[in-house]
N, C-alpha and C. Protein backbone atom coordinates (compact mmCIF):
# COMPACT_ATOMS: atom_id res chain seq x y z
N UNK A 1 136.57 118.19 227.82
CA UNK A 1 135.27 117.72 228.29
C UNK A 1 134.30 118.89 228.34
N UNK A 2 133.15 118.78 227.88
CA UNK A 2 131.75 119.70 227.62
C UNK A 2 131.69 119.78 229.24
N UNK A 3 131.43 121.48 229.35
CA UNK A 3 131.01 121.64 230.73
C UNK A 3 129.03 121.50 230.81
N UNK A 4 128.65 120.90 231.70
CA UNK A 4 127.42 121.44 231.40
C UNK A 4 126.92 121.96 232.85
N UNK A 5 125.62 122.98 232.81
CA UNK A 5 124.66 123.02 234.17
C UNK A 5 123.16 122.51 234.37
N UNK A 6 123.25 122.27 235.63
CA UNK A 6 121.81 122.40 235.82
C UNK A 6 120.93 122.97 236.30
N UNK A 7 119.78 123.47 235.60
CA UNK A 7 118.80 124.77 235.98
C UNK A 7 117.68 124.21 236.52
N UNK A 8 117.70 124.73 237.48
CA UNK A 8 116.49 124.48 238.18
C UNK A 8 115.17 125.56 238.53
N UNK A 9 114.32 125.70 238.02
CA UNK A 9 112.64 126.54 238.50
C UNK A 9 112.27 126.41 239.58
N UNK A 10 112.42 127.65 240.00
CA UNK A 10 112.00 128.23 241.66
C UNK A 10 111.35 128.81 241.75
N UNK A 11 110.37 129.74 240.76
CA UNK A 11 109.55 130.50 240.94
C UNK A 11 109.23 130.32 239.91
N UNK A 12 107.37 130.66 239.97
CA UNK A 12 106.21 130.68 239.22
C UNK A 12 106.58 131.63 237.86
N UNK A 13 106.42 131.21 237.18
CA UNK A 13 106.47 132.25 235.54
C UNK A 13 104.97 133.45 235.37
N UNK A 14 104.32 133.68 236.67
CA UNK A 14 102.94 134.11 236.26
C UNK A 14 103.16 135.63 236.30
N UNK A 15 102.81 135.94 235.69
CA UNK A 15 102.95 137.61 236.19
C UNK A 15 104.33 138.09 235.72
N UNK A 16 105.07 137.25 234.52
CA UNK A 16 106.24 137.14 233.81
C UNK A 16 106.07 138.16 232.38
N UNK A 17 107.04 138.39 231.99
CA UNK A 17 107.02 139.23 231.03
C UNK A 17 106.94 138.06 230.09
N UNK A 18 106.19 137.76 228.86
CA UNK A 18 106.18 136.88 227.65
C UNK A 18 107.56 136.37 227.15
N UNK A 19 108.78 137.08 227.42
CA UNK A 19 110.18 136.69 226.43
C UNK A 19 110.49 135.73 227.71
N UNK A 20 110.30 136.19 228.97
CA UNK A 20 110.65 135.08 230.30
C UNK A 20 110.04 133.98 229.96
N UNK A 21 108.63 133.94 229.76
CA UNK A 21 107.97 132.32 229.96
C UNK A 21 108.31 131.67 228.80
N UNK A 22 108.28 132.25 227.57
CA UNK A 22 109.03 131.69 226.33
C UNK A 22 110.66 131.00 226.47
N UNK A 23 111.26 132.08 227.32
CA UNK A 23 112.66 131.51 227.25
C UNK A 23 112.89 130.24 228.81
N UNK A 24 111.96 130.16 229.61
CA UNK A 24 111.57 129.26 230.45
C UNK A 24 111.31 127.93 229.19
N UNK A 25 110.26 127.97 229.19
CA UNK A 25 109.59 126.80 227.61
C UNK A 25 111.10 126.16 227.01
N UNK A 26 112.00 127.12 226.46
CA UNK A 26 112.69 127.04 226.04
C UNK A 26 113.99 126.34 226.56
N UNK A 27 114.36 126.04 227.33
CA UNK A 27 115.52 125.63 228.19
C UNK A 27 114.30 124.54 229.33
N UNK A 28 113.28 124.02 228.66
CA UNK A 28 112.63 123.06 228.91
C UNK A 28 112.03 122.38 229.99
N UNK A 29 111.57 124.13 230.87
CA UNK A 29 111.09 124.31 232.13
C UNK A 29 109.89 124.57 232.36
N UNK A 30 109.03 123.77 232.76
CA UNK A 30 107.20 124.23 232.65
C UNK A 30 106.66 124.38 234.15
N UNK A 31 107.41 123.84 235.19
CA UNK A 31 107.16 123.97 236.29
C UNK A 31 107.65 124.37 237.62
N UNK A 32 107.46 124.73 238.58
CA UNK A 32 108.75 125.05 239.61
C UNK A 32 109.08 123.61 239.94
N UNK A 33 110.54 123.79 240.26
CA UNK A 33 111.23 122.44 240.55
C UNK A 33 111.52 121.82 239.84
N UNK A 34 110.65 121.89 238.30
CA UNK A 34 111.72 120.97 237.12
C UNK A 34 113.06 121.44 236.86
N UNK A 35 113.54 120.44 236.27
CA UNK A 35 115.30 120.59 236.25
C UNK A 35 115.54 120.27 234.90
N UNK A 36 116.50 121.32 234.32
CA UNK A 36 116.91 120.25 233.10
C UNK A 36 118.51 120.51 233.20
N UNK A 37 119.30 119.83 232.29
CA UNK A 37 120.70 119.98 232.38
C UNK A 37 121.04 119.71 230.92
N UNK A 38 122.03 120.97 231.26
CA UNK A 38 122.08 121.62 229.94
C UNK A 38 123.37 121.53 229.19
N UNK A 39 124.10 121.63 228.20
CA UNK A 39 125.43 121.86 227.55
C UNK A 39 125.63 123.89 227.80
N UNK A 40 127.07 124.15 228.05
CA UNK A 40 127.04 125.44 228.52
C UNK A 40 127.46 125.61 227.41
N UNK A 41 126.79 126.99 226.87
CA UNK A 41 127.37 127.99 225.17
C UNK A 41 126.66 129.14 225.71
N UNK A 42 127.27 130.41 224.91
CA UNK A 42 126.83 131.65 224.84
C UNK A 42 125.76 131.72 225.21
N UNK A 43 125.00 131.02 224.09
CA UNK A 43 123.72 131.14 224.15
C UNK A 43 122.86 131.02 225.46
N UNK A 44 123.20 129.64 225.75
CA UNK A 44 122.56 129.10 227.33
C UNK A 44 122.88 130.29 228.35
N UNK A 45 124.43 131.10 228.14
CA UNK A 45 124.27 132.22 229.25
C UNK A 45 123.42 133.23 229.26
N UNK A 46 123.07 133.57 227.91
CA UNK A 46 122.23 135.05 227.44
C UNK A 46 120.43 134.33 228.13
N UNK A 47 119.92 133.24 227.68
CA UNK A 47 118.71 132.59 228.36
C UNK A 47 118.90 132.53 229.66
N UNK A 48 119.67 132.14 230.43
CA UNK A 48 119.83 132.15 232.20
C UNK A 48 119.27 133.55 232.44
N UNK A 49 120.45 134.33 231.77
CA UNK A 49 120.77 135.85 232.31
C UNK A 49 118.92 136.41 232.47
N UNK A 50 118.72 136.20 231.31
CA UNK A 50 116.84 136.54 231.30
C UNK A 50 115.98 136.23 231.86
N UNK A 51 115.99 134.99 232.89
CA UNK A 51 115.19 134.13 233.91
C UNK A 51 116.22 134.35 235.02
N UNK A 52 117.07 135.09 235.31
CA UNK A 52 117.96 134.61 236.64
C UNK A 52 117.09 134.57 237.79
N UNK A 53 116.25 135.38 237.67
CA UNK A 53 115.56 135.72 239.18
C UNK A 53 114.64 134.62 239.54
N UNK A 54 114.28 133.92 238.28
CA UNK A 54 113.21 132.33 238.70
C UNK A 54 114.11 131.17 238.75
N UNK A 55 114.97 130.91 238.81
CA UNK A 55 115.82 129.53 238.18
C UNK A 55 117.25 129.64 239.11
N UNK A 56 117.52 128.50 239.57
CA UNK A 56 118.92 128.03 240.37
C UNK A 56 119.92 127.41 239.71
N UNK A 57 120.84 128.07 239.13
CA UNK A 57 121.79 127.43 238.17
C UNK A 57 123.08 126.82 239.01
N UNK A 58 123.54 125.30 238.63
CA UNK A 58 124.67 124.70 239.32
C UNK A 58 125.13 124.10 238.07
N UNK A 59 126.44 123.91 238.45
CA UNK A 59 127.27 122.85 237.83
C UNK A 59 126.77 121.05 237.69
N UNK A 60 126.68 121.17 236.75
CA UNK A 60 126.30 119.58 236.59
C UNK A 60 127.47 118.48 237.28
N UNK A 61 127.02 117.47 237.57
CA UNK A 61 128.77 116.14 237.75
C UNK A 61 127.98 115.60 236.90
C-alpha cells in the first residue's frame, strides 16, 4: 500500500526565497492552511525538506 502525507501551510511565503514559493506552488500550496495530500517519493522528501519551516507534514489515513 502507497504511503502518502499531508502538508499543510503555516506560514506566509512573503519574504521567501523564490525556489521556496515555487516549490510551495508546486506541492499545490497558495495559502496558509491549505492542505494537500500527497503520494510519498524521494522527490516529495527533497520539496518538504525546502519549505520545512512553513508547512506541517503528517501521515495521511
Amino acid at each position: 500500500m502507497e504511503t502518502r502525507v499531508k502538508i499543510t501551510q503555516l506560514r506566509s511565503s512573503a519574504r521567501c526565497l523564490e525556489k521556496q514559493v515555487l516549490t510551495l506552488k508546486a506541492l499545490g500550496l497558495k495559502r496558509i492552511r491549505d492542505t494537500a495530500v500527497l503520494k510519498k517519493s524521494p522527490a516529495l522528501d527533497g520539496m518538504i525538506r525546502v519549505v520545512a519551516h512553513l508547512v506541517k507534514v503528517e501521515e495521511a489515513k
